[in-house]
N, C-alpha and C. Protein backbone atom coordinates (compact mmCIF):
# COMPACT_ATOMS: atom_id res chain seq x y z
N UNK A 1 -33.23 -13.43 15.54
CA UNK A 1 -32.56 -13.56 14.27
C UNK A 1 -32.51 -15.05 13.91
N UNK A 2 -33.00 -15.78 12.75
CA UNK A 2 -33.03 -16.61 12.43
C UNK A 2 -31.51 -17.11 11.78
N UNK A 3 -31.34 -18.42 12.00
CA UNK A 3 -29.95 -19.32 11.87
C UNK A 3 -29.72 -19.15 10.54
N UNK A 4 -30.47 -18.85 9.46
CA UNK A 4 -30.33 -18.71 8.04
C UNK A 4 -29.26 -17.31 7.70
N UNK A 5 -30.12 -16.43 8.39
CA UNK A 5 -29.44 -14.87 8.63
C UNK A 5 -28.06 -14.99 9.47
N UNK A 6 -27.99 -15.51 10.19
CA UNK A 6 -26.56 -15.50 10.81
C UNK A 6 -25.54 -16.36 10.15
N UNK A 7 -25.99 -17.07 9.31
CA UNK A 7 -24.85 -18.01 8.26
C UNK A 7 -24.66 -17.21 7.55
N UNK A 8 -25.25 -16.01 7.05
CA UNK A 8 -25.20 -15.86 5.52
C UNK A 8 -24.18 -14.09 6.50
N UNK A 9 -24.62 -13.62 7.34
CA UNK A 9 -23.61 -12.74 8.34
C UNK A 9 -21.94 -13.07 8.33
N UNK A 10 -22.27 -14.34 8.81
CA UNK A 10 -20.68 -15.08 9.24
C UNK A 10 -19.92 -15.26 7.61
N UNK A 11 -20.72 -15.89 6.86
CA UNK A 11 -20.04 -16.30 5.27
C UNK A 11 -19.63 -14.73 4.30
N UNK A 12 -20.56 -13.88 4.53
CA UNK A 12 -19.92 -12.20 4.56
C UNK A 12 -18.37 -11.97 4.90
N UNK A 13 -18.77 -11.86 6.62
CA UNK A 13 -17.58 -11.46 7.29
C UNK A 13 -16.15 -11.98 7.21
N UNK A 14 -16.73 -13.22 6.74
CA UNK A 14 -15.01 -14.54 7.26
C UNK A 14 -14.84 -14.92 5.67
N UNK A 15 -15.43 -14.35 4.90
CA UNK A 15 -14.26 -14.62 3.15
C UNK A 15 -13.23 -13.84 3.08
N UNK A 16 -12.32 -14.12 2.31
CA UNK A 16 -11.62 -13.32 2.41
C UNK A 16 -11.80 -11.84 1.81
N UNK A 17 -11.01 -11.56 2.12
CA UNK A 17 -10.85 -9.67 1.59
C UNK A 17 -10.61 -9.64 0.16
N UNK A 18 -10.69 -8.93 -1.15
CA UNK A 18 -10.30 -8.84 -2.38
C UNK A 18 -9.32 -7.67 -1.98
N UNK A 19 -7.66 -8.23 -2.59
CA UNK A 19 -6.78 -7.92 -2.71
C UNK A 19 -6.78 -6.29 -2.89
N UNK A 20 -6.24 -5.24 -2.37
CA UNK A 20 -5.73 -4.01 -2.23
C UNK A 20 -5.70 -3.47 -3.68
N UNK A 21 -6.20 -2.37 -4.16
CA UNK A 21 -5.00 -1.82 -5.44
C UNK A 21 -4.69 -0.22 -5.14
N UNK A 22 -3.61 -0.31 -5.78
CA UNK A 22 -2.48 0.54 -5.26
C UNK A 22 -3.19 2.09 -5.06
N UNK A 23 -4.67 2.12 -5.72
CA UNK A 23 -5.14 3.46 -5.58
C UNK A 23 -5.89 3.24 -3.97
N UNK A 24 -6.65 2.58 -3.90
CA UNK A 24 -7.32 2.43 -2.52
C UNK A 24 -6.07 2.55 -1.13
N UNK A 25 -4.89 1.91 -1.50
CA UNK A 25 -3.66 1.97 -0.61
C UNK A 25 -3.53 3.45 -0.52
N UNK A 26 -3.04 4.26 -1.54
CA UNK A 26 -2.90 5.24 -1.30
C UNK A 26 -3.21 6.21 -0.82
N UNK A 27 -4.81 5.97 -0.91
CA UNK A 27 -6.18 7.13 -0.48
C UNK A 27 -5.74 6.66 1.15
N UNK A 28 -5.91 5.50 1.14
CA UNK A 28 -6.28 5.28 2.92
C UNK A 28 -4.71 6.05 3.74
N UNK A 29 -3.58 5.32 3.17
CA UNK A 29 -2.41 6.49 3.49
C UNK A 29 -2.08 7.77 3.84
N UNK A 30 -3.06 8.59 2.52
CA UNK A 30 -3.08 9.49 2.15
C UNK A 30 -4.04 10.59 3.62
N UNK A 31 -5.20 9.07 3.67
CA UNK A 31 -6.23 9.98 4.41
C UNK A 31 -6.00 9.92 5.88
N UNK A 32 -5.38 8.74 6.14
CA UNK A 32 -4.79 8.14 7.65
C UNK A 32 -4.07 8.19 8.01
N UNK A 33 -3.03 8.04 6.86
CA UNK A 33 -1.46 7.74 7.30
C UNK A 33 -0.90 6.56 8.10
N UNK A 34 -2.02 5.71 7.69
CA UNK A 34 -1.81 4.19 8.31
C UNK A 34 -2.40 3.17 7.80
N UNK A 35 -2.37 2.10 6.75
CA UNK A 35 -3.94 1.01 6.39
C UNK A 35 -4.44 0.27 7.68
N UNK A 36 -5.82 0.42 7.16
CA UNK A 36 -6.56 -0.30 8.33
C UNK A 36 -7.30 -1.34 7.43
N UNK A 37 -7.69 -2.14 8.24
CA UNK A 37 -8.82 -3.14 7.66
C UNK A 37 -8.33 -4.33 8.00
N UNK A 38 -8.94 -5.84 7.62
CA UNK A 38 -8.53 -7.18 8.01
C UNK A 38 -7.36 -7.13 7.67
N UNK A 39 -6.38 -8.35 7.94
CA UNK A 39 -4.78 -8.85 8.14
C UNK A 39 -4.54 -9.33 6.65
N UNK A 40 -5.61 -9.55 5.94
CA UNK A 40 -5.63 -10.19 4.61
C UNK A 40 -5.70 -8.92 3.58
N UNK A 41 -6.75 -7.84 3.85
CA UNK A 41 -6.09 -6.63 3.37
C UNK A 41 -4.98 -5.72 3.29
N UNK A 42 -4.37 -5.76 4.61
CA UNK A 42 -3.63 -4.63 4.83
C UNK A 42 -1.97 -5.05 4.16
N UNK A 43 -1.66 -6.31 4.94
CA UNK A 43 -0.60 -6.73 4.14
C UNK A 43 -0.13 -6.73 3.20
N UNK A 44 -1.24 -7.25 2.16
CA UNK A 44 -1.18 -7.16 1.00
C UNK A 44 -0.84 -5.31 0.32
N UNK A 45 -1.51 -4.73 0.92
CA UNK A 45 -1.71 -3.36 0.92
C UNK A 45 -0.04 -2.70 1.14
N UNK A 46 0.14 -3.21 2.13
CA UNK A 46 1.63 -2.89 2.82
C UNK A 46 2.64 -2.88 1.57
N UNK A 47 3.29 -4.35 0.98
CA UNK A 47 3.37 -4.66 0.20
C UNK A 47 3.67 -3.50 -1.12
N UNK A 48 1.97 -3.34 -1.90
CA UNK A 48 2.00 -2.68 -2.39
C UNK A 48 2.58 -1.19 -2.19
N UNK A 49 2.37 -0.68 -1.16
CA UNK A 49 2.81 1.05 -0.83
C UNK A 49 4.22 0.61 -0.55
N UNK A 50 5.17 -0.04 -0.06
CA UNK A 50 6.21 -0.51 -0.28
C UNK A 50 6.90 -0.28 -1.11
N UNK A 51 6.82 -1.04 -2.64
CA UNK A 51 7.01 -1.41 -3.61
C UNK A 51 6.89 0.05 -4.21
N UNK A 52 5.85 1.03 -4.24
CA UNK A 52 5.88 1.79 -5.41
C UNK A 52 6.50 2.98 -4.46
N UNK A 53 6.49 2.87 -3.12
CA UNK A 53 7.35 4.10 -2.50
C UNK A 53 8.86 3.84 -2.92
N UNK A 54 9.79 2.45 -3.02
CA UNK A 54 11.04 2.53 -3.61
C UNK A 54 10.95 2.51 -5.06
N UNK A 55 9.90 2.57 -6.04
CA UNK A 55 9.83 2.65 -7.33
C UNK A 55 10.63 4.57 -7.34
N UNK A 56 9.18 4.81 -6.60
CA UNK A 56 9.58 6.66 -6.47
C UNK A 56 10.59 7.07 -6.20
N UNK A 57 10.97 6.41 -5.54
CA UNK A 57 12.77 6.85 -4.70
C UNK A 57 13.69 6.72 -5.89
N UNK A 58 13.71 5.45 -6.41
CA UNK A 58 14.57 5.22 -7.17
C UNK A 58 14.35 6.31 -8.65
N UNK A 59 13.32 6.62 -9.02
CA UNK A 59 12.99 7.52 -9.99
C UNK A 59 13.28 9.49 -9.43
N UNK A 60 13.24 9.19 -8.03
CA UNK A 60 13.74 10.70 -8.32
C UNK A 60 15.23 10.77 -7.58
N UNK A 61 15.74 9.85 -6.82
CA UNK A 61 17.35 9.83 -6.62
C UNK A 61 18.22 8.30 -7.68
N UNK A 62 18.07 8.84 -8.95
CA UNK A 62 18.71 7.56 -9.74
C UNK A 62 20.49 8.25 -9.20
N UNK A 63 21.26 6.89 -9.38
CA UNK A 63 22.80 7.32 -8.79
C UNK A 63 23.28 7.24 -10.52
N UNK A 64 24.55 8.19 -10.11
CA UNK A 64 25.05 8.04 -11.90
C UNK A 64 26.39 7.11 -11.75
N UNK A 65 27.09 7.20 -12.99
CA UNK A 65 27.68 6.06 -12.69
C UNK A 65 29.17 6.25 -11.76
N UNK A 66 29.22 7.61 -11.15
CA UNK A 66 30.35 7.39 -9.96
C UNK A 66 29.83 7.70 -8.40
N UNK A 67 28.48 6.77 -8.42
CA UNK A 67 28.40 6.69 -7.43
C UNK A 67 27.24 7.31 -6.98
N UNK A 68 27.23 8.69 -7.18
CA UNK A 68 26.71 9.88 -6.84
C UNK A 68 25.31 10.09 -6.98
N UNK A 69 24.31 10.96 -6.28
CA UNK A 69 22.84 10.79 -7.08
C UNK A 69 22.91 12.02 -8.02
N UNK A 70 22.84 11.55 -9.05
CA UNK A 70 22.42 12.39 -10.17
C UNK A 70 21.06 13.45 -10.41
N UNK A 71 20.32 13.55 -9.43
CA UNK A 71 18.93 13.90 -9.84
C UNK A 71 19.41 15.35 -9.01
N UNK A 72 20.27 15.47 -8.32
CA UNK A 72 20.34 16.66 -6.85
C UNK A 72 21.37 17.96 -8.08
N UNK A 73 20.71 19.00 -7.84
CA UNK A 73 21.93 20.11 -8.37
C UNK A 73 22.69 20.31 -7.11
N UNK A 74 23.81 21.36 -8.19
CA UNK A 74 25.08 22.04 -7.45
C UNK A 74 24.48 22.60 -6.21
N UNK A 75 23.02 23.21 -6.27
CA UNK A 75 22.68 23.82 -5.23
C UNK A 75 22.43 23.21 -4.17
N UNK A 76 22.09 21.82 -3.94
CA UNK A 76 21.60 21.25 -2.81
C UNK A 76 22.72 20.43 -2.18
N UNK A 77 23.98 20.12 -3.09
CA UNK A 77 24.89 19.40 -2.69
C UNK A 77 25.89 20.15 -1.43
């Protein structure tokens, strides 16, 4: 293997990663139930599934204003 080919290997491997979006996070979640990939991906990744898992929370247990979560009926309480 010529020294040309192994620079252009290494300059591949060692850029960085392009940033996560929240659909690729999800699939890999979805399909793994864990992100994998470089430390520069996943974090970022983390992050994101983070963020929109307490978006969700907060959208289906909103509290009303004594306290209480409002989203639950008589039946589950």
């Amino acid at each position: 293997m010529e020294v040309n080919e192994v620079n252009r290997r290494l300059q591949i491997a060692l850029r960085p990663a392009e940033p996560p979006t929240l659909e690729e996070v999800l699939e890999q979640v979805s399909t793994y139930g864990v992100l994998r990939g470089p430390v520069d991906w996943v974090f970022p990744g983390w992050i994101a599934y983070v963020e929109y898992a307490a978006e969700r929370i907060a959208e289906t247990f909103r509290l009303s204003e004594g306290g209480g979560v409002s989203s639950l009926t008589s039946e589950t309480r």
